[in-house]
C-alpha atoms as a PDB file:
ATOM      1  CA  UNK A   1      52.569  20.556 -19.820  1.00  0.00           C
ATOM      2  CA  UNK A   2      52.199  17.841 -17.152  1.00  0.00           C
ATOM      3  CA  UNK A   3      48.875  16.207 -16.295  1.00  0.00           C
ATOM      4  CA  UNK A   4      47.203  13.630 -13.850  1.00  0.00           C
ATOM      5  CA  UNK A   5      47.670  10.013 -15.239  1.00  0.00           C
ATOM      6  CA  UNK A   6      44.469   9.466 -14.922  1.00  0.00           C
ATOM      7  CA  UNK A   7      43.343  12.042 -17.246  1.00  0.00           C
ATOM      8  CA  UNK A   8      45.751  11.108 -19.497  1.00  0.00           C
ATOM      9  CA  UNK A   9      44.438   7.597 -19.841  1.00  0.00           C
ATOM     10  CA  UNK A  10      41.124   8.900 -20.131  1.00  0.00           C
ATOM     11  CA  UNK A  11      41.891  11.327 -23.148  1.00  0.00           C
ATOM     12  CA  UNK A  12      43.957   8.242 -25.167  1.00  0.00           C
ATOM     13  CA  UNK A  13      40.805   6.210 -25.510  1.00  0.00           C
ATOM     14  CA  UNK A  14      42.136   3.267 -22.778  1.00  0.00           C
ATOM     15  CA  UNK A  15      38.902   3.992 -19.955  1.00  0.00           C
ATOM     16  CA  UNK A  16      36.561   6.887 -18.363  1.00  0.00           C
ATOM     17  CA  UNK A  17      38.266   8.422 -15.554  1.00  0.00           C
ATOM     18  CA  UNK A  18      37.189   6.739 -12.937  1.00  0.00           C
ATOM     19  CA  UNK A  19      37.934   3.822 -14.528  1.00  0.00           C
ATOM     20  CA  UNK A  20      41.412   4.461 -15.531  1.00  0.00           C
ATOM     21  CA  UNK A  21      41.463   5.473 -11.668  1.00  0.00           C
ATOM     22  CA  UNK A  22      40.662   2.037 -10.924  1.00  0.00           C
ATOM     23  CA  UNK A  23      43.745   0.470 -13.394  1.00  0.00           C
ATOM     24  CA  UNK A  24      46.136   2.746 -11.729  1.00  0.00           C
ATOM     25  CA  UNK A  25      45.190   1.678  -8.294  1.00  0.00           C
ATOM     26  CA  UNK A  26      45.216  -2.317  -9.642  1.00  0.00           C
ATOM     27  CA  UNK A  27      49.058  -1.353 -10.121  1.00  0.00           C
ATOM     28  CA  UNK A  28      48.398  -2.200 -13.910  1.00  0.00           C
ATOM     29  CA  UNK A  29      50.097   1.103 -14.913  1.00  0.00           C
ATOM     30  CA  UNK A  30      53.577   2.015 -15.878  1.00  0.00           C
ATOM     31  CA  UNK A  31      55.184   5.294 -16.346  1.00  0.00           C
ATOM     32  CA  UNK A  32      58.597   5.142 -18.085  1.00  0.00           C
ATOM     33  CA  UNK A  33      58.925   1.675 -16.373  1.00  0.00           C
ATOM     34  CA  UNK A  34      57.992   2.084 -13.214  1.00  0.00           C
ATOM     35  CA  UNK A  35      54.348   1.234 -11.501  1.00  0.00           C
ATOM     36  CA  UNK A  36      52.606   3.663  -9.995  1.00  0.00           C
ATOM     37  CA  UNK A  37      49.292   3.198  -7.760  1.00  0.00           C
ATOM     38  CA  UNK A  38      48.118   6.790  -7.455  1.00  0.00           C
ATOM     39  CA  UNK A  39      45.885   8.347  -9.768  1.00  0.00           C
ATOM     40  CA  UNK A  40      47.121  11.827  -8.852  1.00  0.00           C
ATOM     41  CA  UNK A  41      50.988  11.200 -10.480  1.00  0.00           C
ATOM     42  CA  UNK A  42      51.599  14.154 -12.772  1.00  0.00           C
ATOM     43  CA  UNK A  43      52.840  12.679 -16.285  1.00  0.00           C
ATOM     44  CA  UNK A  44      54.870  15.142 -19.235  1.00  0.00           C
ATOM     45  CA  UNK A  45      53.940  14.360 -22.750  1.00  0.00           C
ATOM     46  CA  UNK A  46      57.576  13.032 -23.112  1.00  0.00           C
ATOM     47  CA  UNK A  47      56.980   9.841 -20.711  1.00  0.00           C
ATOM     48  CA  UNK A  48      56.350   6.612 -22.485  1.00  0.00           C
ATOM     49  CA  UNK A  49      52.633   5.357 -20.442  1.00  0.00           C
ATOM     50  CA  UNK A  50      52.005   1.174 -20.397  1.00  0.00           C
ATOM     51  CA  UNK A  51      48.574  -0.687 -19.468  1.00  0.00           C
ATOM     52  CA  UNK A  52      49.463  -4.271 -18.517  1.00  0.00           C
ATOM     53  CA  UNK A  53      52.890  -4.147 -20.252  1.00  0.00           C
ATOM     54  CA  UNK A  54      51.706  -2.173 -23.121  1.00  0.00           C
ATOM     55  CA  UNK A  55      52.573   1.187 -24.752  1.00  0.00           C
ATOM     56  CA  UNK A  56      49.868   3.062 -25.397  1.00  0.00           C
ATOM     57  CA  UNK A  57      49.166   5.437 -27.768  1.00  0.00           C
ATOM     58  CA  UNK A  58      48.288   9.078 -26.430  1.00  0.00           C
ATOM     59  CA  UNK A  59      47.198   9.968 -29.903  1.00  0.00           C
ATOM     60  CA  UNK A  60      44.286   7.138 -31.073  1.00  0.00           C
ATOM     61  CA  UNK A  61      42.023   7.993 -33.805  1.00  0.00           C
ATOM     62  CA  UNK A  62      38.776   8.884 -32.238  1.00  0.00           C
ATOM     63  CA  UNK A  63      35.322   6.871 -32.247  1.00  0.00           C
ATOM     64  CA  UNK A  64      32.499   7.077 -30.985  1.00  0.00           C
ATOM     65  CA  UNK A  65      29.454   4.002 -31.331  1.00  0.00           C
ATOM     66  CA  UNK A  66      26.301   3.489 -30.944  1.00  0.00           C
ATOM     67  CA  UNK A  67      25.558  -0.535 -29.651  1.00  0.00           C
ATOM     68  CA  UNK A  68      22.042  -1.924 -29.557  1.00  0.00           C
ATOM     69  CA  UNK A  69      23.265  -4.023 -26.164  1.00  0.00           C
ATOM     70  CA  UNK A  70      21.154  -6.843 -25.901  1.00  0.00           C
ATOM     71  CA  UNK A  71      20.140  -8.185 -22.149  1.00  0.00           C
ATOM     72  CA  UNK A  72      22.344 -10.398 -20.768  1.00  0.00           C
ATOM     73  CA  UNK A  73      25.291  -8.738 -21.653  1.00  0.00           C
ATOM     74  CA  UNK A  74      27.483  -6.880 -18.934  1.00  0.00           C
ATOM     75  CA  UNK A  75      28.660  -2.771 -19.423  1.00  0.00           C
ATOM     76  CA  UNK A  76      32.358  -3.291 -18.409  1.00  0.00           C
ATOM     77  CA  UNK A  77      34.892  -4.009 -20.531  1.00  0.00           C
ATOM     78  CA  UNK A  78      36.371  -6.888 -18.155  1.00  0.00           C
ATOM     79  CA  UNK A  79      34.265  -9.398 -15.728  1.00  0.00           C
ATOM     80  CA  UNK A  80      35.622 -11.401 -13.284  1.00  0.00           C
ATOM     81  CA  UNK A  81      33.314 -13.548 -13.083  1.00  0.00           C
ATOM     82  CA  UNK A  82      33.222 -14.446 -16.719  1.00  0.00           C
ATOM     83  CA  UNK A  83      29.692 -12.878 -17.885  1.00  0.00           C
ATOM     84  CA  UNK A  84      29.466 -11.713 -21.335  1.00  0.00           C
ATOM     85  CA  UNK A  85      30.629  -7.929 -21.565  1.00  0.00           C
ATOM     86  CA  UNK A  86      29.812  -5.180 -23.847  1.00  0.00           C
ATOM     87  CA  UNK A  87      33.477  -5.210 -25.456  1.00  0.00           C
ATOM     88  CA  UNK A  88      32.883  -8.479 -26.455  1.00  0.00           C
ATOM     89  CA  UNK A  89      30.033  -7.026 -29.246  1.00  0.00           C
ATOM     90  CA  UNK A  90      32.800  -4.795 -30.452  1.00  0.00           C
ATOM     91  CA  UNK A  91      36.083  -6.772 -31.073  1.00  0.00           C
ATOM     92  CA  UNK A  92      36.342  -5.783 -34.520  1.00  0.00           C
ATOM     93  CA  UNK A  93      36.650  -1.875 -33.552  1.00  0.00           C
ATOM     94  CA  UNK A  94      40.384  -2.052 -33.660  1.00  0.00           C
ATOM     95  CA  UNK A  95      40.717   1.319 -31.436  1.00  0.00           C
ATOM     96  CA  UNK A  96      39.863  -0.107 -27.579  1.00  0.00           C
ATOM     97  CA  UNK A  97      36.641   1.673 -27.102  1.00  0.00           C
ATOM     98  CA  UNK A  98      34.724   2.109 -23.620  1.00  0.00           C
ATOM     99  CA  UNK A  99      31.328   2.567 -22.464  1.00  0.00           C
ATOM    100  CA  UNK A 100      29.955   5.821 -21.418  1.00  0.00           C
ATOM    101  CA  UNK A 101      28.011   5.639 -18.606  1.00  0.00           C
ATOM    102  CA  UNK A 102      25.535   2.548 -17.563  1.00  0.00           C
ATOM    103  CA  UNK A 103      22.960  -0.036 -18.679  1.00  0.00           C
ATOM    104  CA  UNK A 104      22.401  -2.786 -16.515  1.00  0.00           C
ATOM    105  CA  UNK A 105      23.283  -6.488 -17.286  1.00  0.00           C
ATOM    106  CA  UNK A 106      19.075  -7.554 -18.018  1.00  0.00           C
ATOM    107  CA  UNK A 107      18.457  -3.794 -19.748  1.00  0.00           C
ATOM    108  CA  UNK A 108      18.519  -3.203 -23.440  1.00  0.00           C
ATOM    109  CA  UNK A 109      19.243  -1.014 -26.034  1.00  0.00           C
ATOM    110  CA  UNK A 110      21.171   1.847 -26.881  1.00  0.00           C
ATOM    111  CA  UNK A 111      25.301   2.220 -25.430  1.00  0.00           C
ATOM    112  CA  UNK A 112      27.001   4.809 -26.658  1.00  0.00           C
ATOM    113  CA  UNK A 113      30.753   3.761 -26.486  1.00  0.00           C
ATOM    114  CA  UNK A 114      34.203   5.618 -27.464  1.00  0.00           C
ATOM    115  CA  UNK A 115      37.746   6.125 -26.772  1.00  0.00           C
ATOM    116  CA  UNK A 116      37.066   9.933 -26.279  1.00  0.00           C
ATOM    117  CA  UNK A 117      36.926  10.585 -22.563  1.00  0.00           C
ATOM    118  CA  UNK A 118      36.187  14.368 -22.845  1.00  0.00           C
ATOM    119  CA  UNK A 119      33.055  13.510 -25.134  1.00  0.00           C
ATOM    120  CA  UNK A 120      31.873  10.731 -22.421  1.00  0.00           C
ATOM    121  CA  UNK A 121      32.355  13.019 -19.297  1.00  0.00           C
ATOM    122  CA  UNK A 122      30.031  15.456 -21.164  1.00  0.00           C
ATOM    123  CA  UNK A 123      27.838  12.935 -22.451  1.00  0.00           C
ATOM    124  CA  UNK A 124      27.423  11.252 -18.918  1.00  0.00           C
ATOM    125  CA  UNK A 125      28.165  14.161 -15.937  1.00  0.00           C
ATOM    126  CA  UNK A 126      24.956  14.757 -14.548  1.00  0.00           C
ATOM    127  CA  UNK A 127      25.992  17.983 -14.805  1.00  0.00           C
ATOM    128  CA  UNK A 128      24.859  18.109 -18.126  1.00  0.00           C
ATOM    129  CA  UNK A 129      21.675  16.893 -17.718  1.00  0.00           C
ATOM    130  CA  UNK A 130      21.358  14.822 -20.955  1.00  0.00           C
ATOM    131  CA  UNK A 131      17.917  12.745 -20.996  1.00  0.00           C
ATOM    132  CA  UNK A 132      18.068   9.066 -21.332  1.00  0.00           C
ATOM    133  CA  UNK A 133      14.885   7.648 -22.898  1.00  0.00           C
ATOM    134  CA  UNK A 134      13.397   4.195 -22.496  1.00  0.00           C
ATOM    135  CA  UNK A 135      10.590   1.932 -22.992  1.00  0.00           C
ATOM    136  CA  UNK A 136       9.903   0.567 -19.555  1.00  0.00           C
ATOM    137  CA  UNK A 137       7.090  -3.103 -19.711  1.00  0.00           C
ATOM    138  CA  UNK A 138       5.935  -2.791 -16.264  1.00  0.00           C
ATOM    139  CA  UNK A 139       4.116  -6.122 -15.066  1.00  0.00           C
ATOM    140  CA  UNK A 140       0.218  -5.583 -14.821  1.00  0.00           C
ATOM    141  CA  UNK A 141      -1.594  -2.431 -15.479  1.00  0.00           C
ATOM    142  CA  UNK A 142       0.020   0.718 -14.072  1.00  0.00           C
ATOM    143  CA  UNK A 143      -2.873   2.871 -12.802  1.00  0.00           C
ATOM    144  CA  UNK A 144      -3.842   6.374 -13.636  1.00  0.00           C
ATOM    145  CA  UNK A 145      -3.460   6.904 -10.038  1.00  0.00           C
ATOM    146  CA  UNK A 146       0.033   5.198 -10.300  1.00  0.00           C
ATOM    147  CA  UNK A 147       0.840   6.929 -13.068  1.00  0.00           C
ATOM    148  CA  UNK A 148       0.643  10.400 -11.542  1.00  0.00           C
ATOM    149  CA  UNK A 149       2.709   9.363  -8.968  1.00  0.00           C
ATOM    150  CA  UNK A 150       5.415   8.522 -10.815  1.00  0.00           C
ATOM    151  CA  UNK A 151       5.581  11.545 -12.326  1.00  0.00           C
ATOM    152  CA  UNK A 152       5.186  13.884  -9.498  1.00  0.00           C
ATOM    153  CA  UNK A 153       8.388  12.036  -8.257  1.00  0.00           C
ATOM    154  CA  UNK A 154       9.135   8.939  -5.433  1.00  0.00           C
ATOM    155  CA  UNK A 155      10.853   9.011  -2.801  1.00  0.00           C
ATOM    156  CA  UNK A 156      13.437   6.508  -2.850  1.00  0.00           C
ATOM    157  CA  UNK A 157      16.150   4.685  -0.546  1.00  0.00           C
ATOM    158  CA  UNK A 158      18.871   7.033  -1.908  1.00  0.00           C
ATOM    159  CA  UNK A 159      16.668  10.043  -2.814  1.00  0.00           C
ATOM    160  CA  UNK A 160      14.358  11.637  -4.605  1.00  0.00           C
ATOM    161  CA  UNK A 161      13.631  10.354  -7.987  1.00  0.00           C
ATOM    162  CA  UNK A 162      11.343  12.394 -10.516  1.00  0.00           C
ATOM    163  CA  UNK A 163      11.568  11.666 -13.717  1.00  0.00           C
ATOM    164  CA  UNK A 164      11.610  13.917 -16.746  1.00  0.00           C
ATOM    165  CA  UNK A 165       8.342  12.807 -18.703  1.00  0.00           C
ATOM    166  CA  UNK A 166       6.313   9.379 -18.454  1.00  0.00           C
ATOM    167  CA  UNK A 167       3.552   8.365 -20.180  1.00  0.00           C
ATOM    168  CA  UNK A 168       1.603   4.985 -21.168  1.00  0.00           C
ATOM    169  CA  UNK A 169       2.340   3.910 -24.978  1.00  0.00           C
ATOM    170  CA  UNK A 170       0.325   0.673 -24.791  1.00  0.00           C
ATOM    171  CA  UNK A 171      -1.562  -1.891 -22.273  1.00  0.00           C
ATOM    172  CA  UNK A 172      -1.337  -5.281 -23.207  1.00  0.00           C
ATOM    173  CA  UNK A 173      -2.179  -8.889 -21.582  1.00  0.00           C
ATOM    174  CA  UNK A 174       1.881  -9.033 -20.690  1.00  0.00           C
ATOM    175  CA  UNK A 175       2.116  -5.579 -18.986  1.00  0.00           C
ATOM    176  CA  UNK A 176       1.720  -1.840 -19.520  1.00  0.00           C
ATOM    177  CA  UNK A 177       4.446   0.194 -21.717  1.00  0.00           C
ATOM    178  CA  UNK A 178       5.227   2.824 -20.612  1.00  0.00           C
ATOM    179  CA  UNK A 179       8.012   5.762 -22.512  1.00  0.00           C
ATOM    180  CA  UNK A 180       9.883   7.540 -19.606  1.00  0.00           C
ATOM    181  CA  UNK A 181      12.892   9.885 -19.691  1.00  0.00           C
ATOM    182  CA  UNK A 182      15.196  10.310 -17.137  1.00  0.00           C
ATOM    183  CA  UNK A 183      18.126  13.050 -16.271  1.00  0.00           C
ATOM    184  CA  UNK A 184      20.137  10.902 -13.537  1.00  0.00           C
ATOM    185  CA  UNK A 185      22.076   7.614 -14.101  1.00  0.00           C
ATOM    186  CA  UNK A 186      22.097   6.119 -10.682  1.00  0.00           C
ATOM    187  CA  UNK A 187      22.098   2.527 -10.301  1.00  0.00           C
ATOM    188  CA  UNK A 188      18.718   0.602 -11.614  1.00  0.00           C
ATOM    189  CA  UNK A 189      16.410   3.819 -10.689  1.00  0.00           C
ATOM    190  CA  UNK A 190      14.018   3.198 -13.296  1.00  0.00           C
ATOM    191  CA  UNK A 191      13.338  -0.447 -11.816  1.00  0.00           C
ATOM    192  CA  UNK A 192      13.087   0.616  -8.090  1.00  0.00           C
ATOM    193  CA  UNK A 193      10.705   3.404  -8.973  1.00  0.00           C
ATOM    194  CA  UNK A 194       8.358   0.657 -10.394  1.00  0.00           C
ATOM    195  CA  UNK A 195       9.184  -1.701  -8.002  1.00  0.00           C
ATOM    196  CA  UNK A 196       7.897   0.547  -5.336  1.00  0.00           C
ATOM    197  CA  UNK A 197       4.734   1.393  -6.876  1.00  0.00           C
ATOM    198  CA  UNK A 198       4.692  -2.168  -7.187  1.00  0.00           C
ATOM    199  CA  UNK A 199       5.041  -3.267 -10.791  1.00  0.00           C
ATOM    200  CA  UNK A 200       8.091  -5.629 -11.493  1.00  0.00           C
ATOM    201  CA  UNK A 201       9.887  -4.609 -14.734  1.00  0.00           C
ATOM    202  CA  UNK A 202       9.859  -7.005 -17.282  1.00  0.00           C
ATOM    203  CA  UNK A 203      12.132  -5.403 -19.903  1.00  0.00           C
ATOM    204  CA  UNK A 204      13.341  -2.078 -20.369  1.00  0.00           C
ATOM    205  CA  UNK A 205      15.081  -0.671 -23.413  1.00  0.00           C
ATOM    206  CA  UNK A 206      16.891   2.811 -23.908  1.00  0.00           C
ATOM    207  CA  UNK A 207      15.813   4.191 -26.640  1.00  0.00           C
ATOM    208  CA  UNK A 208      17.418   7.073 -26.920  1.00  0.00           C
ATOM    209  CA  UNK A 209      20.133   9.754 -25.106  1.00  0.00           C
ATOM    210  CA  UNK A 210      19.637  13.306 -26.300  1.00  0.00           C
ATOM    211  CA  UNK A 211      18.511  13.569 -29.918  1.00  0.00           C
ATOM    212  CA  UNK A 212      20.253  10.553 -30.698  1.00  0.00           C
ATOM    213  CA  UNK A 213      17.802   7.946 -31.054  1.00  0.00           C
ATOM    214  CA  UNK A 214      18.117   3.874 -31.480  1.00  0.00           C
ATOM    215  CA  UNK A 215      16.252   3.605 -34.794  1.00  0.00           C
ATOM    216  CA  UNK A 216      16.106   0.054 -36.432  1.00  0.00           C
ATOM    217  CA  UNK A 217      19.813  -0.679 -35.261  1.00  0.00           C
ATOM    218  CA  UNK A 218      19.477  -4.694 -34.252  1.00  0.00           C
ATOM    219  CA  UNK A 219      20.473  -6.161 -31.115  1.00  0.00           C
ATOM    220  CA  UNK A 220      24.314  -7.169 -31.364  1.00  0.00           C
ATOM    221  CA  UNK A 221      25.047  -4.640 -33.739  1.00  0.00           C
ATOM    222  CA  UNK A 222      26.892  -1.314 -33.520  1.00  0.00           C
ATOM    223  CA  UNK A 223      27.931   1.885 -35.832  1.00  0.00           C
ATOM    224  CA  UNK A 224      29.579   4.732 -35.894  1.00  0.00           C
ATOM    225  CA  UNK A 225      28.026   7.880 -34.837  1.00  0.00           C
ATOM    226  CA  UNK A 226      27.525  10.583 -37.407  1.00  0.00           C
ATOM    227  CA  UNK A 227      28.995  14.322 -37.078  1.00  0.00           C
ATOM    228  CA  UNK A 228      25.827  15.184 -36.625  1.00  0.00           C
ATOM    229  CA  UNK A 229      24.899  12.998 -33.800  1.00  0.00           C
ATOM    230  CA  UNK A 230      28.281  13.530 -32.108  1.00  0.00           C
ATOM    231  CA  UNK A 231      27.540  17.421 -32.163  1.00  0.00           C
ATOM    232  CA  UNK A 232      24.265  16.754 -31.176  1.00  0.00           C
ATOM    233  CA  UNK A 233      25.444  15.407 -27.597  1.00  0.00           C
ATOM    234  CA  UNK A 234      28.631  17.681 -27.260  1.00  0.00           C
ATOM    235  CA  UNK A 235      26.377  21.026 -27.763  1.00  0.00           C
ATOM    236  CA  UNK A 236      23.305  19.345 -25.950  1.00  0.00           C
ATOM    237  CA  UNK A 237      23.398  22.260 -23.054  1.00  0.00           C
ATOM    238  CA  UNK A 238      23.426  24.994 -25.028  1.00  0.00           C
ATOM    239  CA  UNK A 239      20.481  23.843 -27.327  1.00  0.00           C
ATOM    240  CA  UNK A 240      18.795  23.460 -24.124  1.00  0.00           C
ATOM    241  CA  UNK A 241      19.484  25.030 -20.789  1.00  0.00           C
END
């Protein structure tokens, strides 16, 4: 049965589908020889598919990782401008795995990345609703008047922003922690919402997305997920609607 190119890509492991999307439209795509540019080309199982000149395989063996991303390291698997990227912390995973969803270049912590693109549309659609939790240092003490603010919900330049839950974990000299979860991925929400309160964010680490939680995994390091885990975020709608 014939299907979209793009979704194609997506289900062999080589990017989400957006960003296969975004390959087609480079003109770094081939079917049976030929470039295409639109992501909308229908594609038979029979047609042989290259990404820059290479075959790829529509049947990979799947994985699916959890990173600890360190800051300072870019969520992309290519950057033009020659940062540090996310698929350099994974070179030894010989299938080409791909981020799902965000963390920003200075945030930390838990990436969950895989060559399954049905597992990261669920994982990421905000459809779905999965929580993202994270351990947010906000610069000075965040007031109990602040506090209840927050999470009552801001009003921001592209929206409305409430989060899920948010509470203090500790004040210290350096800044207040604070443990907040989220339901949205849009860009750097968490840091705007402080910002406009008026607390710069000093660090912020994701701690966990669904029941899947970063543990003692290091910075740098990455693993597979268990069956478990991977059921964990696949069925996480219907545990809790």
């Amino acid at each position: 049965m014939a299907e979209r190119l793009h979704k194609v890509l997506s289900a062999a492991g080589i990017a989400s589908r957006r960003a296969a999307e975004a390959l087609i439209r480079e003109g770094r795509v081939a079917v049976n020889g030929i470039r295409v540019t639109r992501p909308v080309v229908l594609v038979e199982e029979s047609d042989l598919i290259a990404v820059d000149g290479k075959v790829i395989d529509r049947r990979p063996t799947r994985r699916y990782l959890m990173l600890h991303k360190p800051a300072g390291f870019v969520t992309t698997l290519r950057d033009t401008h020659g940062r540090r990227t996310v698929s350099d912390l994974v070179k030894a995973v010989p299938e080409r795995v791909f981020p799902v969803g965000r963390l920003d270049c200075a945030s930390e912590g838990l990436l969950l990345m895989t060559n399954d693109g049905d597992f990261a549309l669920r994982v990421q659609h905000p459809r779905f609703q999965i929580p993202k939790t994270y351990l947010v240092l906000a610069g000075g003490r965040v007031t109990g008047g602040d506090l209840k603010t927050l999470a009552g919900g801001l009003v921001l330049e592209d929206g409305p922003f409430v989060p899920r839950a948010v509470a203090v974990k500790e004040a210290r000299d350096e800044g207040t922690w604070l443990e907040m979860t989220v339901t949205e991925g849009r860009n750097r929400v968490i840091r705007r919402a402080m910002r406009t309160l008026g607390y710069p964010v000093r660090r912020l680490i994701r701690v966990a997305v669904g029941d899947v939680r970063l543990g003692t995994l290091r910075p740098g390091r990455y693993r597979d997920l268990t069956a478990e885990e991977r059921q964990s975020l696949m069925n996480y709608w219907k545990k809790y609607p």
